[in-house]
C-alpha atoms as a PDB file:
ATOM      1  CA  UNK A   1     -38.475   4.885  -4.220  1.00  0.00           C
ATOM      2  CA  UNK A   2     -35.068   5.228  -5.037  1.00  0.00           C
ATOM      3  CA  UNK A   3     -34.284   5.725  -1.080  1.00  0.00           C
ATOM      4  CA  UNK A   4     -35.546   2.329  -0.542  1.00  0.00           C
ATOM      5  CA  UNK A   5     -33.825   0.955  -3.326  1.00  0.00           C
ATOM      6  CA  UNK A   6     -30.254   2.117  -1.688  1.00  0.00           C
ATOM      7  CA  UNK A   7     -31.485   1.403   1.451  1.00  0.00           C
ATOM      8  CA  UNK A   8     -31.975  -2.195   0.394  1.00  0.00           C
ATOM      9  CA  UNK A   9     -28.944  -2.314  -1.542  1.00  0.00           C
ATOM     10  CA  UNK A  10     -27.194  -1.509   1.637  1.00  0.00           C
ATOM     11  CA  UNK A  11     -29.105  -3.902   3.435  1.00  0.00           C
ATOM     12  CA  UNK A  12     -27.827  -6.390   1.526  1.00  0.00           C
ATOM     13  CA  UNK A  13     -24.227  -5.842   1.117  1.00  0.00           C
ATOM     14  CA  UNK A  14     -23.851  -5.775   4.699  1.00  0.00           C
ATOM     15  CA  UNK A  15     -25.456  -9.096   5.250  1.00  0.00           C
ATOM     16  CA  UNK A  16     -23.379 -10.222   2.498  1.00  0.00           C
ATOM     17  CA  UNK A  17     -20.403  -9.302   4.095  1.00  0.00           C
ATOM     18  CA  UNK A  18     -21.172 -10.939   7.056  1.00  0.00           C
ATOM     19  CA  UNK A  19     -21.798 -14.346   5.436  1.00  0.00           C
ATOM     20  CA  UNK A  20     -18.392 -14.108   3.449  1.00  0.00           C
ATOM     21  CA  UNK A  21     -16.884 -12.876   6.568  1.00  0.00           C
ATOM     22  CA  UNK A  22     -18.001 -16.442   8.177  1.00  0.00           C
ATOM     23  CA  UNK A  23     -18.335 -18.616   5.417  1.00  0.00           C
ATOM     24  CA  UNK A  24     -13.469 -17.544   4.558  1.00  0.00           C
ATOM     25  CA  UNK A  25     -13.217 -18.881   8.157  1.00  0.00           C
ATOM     26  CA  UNK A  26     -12.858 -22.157   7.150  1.00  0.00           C
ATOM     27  CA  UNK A  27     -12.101 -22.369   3.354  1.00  0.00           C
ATOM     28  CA  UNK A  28     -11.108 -25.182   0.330  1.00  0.00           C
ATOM     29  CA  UNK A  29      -9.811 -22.695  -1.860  1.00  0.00           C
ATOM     30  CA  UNK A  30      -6.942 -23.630  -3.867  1.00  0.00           C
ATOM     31  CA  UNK A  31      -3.916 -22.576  -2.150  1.00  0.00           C
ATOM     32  CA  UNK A  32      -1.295 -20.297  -2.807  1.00  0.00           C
ATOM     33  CA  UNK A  33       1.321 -21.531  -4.805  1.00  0.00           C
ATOM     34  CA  UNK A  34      -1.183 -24.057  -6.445  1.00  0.00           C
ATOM     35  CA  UNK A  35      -2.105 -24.722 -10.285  1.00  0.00           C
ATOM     36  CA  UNK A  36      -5.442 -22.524 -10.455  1.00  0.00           C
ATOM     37  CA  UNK A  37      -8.176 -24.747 -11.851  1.00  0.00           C
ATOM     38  CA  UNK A  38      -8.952 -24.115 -15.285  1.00  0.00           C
ATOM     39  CA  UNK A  39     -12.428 -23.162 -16.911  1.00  0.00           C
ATOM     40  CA  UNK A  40     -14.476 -22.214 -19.338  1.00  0.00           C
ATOM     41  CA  UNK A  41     -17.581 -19.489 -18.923  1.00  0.00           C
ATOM     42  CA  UNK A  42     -19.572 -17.432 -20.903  1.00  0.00           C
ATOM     43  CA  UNK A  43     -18.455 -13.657 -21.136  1.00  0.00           C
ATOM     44  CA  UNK A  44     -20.964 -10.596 -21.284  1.00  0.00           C
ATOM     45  CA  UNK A  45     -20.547 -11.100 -24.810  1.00  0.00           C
ATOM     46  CA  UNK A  46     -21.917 -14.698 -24.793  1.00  0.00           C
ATOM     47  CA  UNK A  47     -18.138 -15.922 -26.099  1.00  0.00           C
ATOM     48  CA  UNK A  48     -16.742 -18.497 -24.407  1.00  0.00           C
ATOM     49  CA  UNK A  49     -13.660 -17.513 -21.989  1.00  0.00           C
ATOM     50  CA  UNK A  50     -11.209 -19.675 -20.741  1.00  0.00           C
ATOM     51  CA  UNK A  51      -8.385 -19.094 -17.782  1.00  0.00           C
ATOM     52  CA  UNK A  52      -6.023 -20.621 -20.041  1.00  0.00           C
ATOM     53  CA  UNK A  53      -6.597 -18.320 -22.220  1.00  0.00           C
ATOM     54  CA  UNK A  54      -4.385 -15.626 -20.158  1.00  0.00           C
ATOM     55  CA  UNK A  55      -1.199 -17.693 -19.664  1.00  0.00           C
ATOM     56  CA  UNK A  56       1.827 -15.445 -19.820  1.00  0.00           C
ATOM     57  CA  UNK A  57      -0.694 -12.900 -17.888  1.00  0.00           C
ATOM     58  CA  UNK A  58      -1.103 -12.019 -14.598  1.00  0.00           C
ATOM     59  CA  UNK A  59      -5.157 -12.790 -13.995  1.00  0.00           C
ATOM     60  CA  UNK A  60      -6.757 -11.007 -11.180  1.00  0.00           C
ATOM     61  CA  UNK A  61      -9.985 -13.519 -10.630  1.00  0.00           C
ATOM     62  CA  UNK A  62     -12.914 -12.309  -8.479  1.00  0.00           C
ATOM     63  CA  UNK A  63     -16.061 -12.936  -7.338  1.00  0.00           C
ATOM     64  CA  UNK A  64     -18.862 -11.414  -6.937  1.00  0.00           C
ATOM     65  CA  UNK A  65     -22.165 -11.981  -5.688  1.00  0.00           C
ATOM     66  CA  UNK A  66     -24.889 -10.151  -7.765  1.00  0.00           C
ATOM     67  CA  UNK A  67     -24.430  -7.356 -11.035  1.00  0.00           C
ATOM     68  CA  UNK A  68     -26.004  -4.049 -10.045  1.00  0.00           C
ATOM     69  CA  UNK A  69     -25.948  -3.856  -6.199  1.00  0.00           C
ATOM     70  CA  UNK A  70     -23.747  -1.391  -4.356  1.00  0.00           C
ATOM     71  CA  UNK A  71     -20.469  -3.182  -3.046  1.00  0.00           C
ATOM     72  CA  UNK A  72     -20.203  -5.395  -6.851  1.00  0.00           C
ATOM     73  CA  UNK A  73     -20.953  -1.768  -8.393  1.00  0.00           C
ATOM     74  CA  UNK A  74     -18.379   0.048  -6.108  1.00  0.00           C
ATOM     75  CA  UNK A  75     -15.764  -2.609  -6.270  1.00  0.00           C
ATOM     76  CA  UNK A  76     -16.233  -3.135 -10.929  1.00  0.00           C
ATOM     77  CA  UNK A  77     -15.930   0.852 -10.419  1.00  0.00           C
ATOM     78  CA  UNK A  78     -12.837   0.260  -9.187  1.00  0.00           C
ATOM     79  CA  UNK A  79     -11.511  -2.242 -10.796  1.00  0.00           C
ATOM     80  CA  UNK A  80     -12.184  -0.637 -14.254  1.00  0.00           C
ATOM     81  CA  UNK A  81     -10.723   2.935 -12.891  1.00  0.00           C
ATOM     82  CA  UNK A  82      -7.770   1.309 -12.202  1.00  0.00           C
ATOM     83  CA  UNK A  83      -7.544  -0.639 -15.430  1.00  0.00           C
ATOM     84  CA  UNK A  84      -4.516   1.263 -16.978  1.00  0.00           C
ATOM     85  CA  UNK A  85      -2.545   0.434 -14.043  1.00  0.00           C
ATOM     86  CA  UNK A  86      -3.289  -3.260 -14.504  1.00  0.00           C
ATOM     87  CA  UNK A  87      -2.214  -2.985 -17.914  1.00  0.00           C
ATOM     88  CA  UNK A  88       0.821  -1.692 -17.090  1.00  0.00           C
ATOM     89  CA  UNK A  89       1.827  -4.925 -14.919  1.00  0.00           C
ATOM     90  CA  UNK A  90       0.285  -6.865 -17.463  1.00  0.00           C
ATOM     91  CA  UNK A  91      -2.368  -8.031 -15.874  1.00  0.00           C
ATOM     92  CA  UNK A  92      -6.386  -8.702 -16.557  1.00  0.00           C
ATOM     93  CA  UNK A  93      -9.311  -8.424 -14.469  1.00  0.00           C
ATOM     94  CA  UNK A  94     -11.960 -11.430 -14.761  1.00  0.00           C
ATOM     95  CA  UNK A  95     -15.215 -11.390 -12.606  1.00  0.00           C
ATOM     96  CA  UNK A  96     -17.433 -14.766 -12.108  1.00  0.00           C
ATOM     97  CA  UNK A  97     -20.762 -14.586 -10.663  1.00  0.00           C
ATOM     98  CA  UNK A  98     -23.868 -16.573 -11.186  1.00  0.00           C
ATOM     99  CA  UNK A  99     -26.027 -14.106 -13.138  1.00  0.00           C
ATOM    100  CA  UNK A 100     -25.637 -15.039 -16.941  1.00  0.00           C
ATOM    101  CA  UNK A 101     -24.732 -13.239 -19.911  1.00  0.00           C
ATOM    102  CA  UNK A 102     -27.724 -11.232 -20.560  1.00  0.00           C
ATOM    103  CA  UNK A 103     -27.066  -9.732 -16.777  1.00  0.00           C
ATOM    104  CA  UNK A 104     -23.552  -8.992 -17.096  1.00  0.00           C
ATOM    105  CA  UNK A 105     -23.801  -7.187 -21.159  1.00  0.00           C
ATOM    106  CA  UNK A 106     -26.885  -4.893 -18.853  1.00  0.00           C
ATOM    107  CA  UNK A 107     -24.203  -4.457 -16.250  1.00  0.00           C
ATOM    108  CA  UNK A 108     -21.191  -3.612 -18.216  1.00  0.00           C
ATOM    109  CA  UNK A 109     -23.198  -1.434 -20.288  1.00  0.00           C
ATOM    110  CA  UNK A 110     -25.132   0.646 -17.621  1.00  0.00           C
ATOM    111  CA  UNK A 111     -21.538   0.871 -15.612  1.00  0.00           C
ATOM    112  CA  UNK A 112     -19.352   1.801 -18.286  1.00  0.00           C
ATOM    113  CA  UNK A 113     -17.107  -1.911 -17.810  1.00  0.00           C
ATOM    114  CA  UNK A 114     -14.859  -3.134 -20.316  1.00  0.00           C
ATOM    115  CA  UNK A 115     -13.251  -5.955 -18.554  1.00  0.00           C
ATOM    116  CA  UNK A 116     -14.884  -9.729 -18.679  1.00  0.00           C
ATOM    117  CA  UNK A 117     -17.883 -10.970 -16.589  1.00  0.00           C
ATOM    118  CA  UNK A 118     -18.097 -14.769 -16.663  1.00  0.00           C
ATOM    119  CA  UNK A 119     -21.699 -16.175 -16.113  1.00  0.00           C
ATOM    120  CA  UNK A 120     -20.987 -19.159 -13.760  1.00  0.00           C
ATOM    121  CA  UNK A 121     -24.748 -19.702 -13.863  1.00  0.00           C
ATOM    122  CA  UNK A 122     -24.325 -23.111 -12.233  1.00  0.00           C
ATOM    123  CA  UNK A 123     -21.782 -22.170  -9.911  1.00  0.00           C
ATOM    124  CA  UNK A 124     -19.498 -24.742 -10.737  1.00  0.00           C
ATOM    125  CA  UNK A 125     -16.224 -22.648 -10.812  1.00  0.00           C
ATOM    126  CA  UNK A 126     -17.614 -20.543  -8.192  1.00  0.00           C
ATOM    127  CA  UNK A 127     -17.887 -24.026  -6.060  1.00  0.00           C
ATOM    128  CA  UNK A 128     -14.195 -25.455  -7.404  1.00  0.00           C
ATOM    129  CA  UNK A 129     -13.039 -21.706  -5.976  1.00  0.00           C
ATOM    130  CA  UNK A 130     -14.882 -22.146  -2.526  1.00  0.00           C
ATOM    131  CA  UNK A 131     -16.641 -19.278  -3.805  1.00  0.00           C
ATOM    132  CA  UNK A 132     -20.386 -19.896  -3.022  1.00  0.00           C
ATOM    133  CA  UNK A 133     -22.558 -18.546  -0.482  1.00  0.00           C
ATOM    134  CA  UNK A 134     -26.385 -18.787   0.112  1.00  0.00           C
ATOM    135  CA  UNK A 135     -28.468 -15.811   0.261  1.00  0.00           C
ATOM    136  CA  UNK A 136     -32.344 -15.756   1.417  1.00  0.00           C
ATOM    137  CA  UNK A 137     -31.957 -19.550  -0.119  1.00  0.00           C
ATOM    138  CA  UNK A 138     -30.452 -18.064  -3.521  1.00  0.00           C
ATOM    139  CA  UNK A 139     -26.802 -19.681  -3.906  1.00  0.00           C
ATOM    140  CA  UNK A 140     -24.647 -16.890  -4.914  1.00  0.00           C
ATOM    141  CA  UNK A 141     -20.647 -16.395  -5.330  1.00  0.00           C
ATOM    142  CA  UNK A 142     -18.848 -15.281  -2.446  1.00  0.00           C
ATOM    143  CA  UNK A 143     -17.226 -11.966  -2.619  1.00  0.00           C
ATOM    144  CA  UNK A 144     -13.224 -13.386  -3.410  1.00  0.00           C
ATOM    145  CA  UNK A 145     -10.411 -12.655  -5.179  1.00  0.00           C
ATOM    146  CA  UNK A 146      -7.413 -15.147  -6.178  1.00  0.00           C
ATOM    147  CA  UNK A 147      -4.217 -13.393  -7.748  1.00  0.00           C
ATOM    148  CA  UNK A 148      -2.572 -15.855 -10.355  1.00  0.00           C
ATOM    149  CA  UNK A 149       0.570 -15.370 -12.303  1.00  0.00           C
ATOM    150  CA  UNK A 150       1.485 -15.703 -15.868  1.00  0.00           C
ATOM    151  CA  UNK A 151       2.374 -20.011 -14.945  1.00  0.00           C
ATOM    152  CA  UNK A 152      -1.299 -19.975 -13.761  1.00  0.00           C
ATOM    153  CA  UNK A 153      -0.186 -20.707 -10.178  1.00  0.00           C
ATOM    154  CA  UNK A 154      -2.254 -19.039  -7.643  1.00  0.00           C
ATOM    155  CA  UNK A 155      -0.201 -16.221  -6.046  1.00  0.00           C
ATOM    156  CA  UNK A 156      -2.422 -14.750  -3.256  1.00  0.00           C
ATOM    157  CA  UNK A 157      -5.977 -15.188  -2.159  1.00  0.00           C
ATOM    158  CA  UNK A 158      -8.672 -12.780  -0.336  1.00  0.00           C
ATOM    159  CA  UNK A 159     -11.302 -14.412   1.315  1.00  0.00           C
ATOM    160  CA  UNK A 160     -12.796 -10.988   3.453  1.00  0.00           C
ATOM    161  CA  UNK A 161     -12.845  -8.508   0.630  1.00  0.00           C
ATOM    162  CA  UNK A 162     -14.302  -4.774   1.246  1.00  0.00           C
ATOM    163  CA  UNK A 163     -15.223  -3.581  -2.199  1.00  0.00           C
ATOM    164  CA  UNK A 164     -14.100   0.070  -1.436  1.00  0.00           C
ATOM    165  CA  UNK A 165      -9.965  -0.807  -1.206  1.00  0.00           C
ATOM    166  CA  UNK A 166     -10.067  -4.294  -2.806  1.00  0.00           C
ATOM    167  CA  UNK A 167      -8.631  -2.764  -5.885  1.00  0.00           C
ATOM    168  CA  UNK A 168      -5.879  -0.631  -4.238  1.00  0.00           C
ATOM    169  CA  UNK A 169      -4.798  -3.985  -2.367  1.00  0.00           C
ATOM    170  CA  UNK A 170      -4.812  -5.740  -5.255  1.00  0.00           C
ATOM    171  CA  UNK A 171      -2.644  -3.536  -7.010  1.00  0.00           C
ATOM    172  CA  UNK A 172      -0.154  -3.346  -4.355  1.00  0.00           C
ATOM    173  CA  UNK A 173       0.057  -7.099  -4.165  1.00  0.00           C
ATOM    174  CA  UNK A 174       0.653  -7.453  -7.667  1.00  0.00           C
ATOM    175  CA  UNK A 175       3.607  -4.543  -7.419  1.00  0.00           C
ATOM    176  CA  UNK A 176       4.971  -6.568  -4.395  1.00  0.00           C
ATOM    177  CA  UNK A 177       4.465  -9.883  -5.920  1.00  0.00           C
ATOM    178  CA  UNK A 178       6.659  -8.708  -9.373  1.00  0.00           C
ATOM    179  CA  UNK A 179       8.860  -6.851  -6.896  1.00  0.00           C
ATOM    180  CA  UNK A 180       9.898 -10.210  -5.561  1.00  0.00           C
ATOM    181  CA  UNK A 181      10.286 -11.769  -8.824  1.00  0.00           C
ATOM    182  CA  UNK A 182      12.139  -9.081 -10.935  1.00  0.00           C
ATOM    183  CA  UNK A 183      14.608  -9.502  -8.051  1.00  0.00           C
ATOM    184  CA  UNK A 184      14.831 -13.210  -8.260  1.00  0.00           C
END
C-alpha cells in the first residue's frame, strides 16, 4: 500500500511539473522590480498574515500545489533545513497554496515546519501571482517562487521550480541580490 502511495505521489509531481513547465511559458506575474501585491491569508495557525507585515524583510513567497505530496514535502524540507541561513540574511519563508488551515497545522506538524503556510483557499493571491494551475479539474497553485525585498518590490521570480535545489537557488539569489546592494 504504501508502494502505491509513492508511486502515485510520483505520478503526480511529474505531471505537475509538466503543467507548470507549460503553463511559466507565457506568464502575468508581477514583474521584477514591481510593488508585490499585498494580501491577507490565513496561517496554519488560523491568524491572519499579511505581506505587509514583513516590510524591512526580505520575503521568499512560494507556491505550492498540494501539503503532503512528495515535491511540496521535499521542497518545505528544504526550505525549513535551510531556515538559519535565511535568518541570517534576514529573510522569511511564506508558502500559499489552496488547502486551508486545518491542512497546513496537519502538514507543519507531521513535517516538523515552523515557517507560515497561507491557505489561499480561493486562490485569489495564487491568481493575482499567476500562480494557478488545474489538476484532474482541481484548480491548484502553481509550483512558484517570487523573491521580494525589504521595499516589497519583487526582486526575482521562478516560474519552472524543481523542489530538490529550489532552496539552494534561492539562497544564492538572495546572497547575490544583497551582494549587489551592500555594494551600491
Amino acid at each position: 500500500m504504501k508502494l502505491i502511495s509513492m508511486v502515485l505521489g510520483i505520478l503526480f509531481a511529474v505531471t505537475v511539473a509538466g503543467v507548470v513547465g507549460r503553463a511559466s511559458a507565457a506568464s502575468n506575474a508581477p514583474a521584477i522590480g514591481a510593488a508585490a501585491p499585498d494580501f491577507t491569508l490565513k496561517s496554519q495557525e488560523n491568524k491572519p498574515v499579511s505581506l505587509h507585515d514583513f516590510k524591512g524583510k526580505w520575503v521568499v513567497l512560494y507556491f505550492y500545489p498540494k501539503d503532503f505530496t512528495s515535491g511540496c514535502t521535499v521542497e518545505a524540507h528544504n526550505f525549513q533545513r535551510d531556515l538559519p541561513q535565511y535568518e541570517q540574511k534576514n529573510a522569511v519563508i511564506v508558502g500559499v497554496s489552496v488547502q486551508d488551515e486545518d491542512s497546513h497545522q496537519k502538514f507543519c506538524t507531521k513535517e516538523g515546519l515552523s515557517f507560515k503556510l497561507l491557505a489561499d483557499t480561493k486562490q485569489e493571491v495564487s491568481s493575482e501571482y499567476d500562480s494557478v494551475m488545474t489538476h484532474n479539474d482541481a484548480k491548484l497553485s502553481a509550483r512558484h517562487t517570487f523573491l521580494i525585498d525589504p521595499q516589497g518590490k519583487v526582486q526575482k521570480v521562478w516560474l519552472e521550480v524543481k523542489p530538490e535545489k529550489h532552496s539552494e537557488e534561492v539562497l544564492a539569489a538572495l546572497a547575490q541580490l544583497q551582494g549587489a546592494t551592500a555594494s551600491k
